[in-house]
N, C-alpha and C. Protein backbone atom coordinates (compact mmCIF):
# COMPACT_ATOMS: atom_id res chain seq x y z
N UNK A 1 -163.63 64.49 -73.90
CA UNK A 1 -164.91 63.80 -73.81
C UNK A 1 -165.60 63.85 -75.16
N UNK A 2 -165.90 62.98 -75.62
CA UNK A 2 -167.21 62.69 -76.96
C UNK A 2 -168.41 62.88 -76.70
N UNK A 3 -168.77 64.14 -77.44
CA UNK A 3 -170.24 64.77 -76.72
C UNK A 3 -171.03 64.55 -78.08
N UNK A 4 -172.10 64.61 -78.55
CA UNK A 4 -172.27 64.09 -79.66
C UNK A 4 -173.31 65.56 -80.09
N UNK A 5 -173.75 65.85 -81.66
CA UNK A 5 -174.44 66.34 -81.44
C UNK A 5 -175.96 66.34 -81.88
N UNK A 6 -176.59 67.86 -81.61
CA UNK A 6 -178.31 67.27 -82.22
C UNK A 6 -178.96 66.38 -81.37
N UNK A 7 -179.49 65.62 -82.21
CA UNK A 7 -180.65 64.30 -82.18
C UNK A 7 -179.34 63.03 -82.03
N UNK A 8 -178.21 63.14 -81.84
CA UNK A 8 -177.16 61.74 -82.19
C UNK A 8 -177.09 61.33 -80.50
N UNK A 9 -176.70 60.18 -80.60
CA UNK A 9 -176.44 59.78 -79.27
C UNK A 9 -174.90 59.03 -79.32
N UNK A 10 -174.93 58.45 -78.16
CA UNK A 10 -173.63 57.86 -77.79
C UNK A 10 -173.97 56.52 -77.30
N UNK A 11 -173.47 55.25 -77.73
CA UNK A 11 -174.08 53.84 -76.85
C UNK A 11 -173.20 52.95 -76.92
N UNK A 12 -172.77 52.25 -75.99
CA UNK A 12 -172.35 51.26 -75.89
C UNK A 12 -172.55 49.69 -75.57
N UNK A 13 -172.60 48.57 -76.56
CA UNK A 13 -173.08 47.06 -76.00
C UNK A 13 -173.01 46.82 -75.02
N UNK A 14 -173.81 46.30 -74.82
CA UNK A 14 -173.91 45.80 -72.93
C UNK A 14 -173.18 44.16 -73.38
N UNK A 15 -172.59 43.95 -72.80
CA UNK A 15 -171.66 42.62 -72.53
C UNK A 15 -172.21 41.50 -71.36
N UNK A 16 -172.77 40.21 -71.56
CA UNK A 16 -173.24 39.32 -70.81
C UNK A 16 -171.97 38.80 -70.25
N UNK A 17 -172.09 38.56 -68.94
CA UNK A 17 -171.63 37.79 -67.85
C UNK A 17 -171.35 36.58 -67.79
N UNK A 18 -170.88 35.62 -67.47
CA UNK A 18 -171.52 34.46 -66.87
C UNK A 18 -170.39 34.23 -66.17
N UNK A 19 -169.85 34.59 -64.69
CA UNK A 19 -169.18 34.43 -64.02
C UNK A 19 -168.17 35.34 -64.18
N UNK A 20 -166.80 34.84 -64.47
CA UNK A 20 -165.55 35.52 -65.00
C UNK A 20 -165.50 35.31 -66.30
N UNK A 21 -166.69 34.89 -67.13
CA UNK A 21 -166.53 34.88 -68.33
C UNK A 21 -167.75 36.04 -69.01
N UNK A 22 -166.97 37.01 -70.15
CA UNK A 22 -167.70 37.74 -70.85
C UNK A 22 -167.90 36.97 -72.19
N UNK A 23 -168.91 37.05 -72.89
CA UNK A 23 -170.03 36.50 -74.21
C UNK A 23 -169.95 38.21 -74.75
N UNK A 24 -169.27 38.37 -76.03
CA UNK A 24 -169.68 39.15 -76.65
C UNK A 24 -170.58 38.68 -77.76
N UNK A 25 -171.89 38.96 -78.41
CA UNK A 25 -172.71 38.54 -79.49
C UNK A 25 -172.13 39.90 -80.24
N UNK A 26 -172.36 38.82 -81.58
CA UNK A 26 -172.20 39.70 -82.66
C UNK A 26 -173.45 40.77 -83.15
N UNK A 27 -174.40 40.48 -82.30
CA UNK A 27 -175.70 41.52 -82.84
C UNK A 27 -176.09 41.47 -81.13
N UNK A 28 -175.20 42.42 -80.48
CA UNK A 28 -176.30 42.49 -79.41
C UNK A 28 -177.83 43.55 -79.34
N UNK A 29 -178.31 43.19 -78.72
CA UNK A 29 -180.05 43.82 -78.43
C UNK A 29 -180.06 44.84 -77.11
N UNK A 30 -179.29 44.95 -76.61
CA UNK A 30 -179.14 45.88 -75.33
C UNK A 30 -178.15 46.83 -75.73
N UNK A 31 -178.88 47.92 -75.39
CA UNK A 31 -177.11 49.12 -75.37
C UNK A 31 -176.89 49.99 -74.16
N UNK A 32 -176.32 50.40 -73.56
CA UNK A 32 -176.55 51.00 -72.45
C UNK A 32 -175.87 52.87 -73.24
N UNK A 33 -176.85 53.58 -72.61
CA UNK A 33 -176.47 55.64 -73.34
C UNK A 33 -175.67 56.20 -72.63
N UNK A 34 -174.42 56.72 -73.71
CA UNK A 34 -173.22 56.55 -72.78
C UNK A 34 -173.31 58.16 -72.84
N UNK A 35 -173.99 58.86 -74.32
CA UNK A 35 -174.19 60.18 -73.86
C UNK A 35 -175.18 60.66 -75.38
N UNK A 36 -175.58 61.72 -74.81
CA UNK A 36 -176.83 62.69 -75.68
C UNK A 36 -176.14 63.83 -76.29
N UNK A 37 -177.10 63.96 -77.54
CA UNK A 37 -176.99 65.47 -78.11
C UNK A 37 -177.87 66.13 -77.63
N UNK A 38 -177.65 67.66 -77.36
CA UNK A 38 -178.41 68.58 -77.19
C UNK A 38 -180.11 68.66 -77.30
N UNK A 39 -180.12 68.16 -78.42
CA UNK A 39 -181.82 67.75 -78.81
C UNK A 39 -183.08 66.39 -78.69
N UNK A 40 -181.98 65.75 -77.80
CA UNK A 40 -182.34 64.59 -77.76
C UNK A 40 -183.29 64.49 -76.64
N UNK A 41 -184.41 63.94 -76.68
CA UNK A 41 -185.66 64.13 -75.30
C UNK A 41 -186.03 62.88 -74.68
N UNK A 42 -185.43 61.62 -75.53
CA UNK A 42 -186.45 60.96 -74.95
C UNK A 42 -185.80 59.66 -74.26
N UNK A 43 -184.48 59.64 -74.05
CA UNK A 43 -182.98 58.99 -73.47
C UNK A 43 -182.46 59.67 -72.90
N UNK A 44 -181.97 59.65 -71.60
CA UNK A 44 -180.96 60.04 -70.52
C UNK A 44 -179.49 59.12 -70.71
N UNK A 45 -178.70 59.75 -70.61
CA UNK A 45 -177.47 58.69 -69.90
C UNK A 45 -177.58 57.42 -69.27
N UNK A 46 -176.64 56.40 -69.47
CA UNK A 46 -177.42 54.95 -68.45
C UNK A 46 -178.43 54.58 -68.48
N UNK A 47 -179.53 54.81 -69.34
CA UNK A 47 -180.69 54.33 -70.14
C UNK A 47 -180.25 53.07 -70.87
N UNK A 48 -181.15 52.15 -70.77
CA UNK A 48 -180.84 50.60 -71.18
C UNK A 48 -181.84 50.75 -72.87
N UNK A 49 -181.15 51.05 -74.41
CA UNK A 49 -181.93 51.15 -74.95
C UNK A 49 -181.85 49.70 -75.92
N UNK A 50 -182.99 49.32 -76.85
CA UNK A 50 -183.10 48.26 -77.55
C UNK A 50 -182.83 49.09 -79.64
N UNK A 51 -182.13 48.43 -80.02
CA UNK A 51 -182.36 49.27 -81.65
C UNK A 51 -182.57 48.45 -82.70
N UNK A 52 -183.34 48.59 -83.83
CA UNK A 52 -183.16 47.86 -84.75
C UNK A 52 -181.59 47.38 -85.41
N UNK A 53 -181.50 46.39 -85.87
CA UNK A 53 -180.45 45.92 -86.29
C UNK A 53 -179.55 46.29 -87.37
N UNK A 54 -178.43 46.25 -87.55
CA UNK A 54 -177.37 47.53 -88.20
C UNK A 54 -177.69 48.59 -88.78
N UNK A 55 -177.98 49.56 -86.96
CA UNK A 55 -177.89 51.12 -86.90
C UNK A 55 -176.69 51.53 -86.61
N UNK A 56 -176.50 52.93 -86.93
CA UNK A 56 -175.25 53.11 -86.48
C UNK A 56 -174.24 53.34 -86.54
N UNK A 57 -173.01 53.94 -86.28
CA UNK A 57 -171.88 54.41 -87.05
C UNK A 57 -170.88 53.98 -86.11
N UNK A 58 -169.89 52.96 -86.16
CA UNK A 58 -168.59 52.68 -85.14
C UNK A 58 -167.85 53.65 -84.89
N UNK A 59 -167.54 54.03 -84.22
CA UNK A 59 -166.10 55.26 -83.97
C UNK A 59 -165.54 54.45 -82.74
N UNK A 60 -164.08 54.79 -82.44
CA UNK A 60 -162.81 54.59 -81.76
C UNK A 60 -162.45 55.88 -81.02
N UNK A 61 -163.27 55.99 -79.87
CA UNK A 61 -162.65 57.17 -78.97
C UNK A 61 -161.38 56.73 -77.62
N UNK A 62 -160.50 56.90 -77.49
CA UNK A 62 -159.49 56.37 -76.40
C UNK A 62 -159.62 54.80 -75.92
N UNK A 63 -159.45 53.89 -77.73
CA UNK A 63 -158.87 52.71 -77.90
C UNK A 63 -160.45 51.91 -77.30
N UNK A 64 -161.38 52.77 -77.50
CA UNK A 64 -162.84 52.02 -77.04
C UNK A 64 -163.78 52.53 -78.32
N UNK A 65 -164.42 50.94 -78.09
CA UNK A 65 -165.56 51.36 -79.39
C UNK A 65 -166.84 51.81 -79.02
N UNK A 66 -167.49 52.88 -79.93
CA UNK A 66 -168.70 53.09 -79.60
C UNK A 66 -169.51 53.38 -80.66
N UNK A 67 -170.92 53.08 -81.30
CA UNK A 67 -171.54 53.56 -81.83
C UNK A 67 -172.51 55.05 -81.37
N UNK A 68 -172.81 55.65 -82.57
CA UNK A 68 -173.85 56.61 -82.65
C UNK A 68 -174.96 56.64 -83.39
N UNK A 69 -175.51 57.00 -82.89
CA UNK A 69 -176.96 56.66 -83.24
C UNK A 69 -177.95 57.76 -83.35
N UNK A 70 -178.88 57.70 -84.45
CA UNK A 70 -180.19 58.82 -84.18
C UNK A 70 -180.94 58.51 -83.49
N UNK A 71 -181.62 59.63 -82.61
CA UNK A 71 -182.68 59.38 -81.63
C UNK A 71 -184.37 58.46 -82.29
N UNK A 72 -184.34 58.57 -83.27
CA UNK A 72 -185.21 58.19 -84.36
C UNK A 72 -185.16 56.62 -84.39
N UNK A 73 -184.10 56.15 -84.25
CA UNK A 73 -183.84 54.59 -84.41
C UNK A 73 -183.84 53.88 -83.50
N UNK A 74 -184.52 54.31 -81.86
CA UNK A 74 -184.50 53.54 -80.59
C UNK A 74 -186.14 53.00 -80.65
N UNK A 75 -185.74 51.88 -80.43
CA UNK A 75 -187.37 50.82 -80.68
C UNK A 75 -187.86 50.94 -79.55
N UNK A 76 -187.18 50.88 -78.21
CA UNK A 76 -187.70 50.71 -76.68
C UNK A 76 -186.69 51.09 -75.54
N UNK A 77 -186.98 51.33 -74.54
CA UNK A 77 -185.73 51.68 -73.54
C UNK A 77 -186.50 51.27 -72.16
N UNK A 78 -185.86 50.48 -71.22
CA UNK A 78 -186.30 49.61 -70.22
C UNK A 78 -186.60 50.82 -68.85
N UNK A 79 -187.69 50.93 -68.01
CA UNK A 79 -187.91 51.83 -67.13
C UNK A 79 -187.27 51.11 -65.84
């Protein structure tokens, strides 16, 4: 498992729908928190967050992409 640490998080693009068809955007605005560091207070897991635009660090954990992120760089997160 990729646990991250500190203030870093774990997120993954949320992918639009439209039937049987997926739309990946090249700058999406939604991320869904796939996991937290230790210090992190203000995101849970499965938190829908919004970030400014190229935050972030790509990594390749088991042939899936995910960025990480500082807790510092989340603009909004949907209740």
């Amino acid at each position: 498992m990729l646990v991250p640490i500190a203030k870093n998080i774990i997120i993954k693009p949320i992918e639009e729908t439209h039937g049987v068809l997926i739309i990946k955007n090249s700058k999406p605005s939604q991320f869904r928190v796939i996991s937290i560091g230790d210090e992190v207070t203000k995101v849970l897991p499965n938190d829908i967050i919004y970030l400014q635009n190229h935050y972030g660090i790509e990594i390749e954990y088991e042939k899936e992409k995910f960025l990480i992120v500082k807790e510092d760089s989340i603009l909004a997160k949907l209740d």
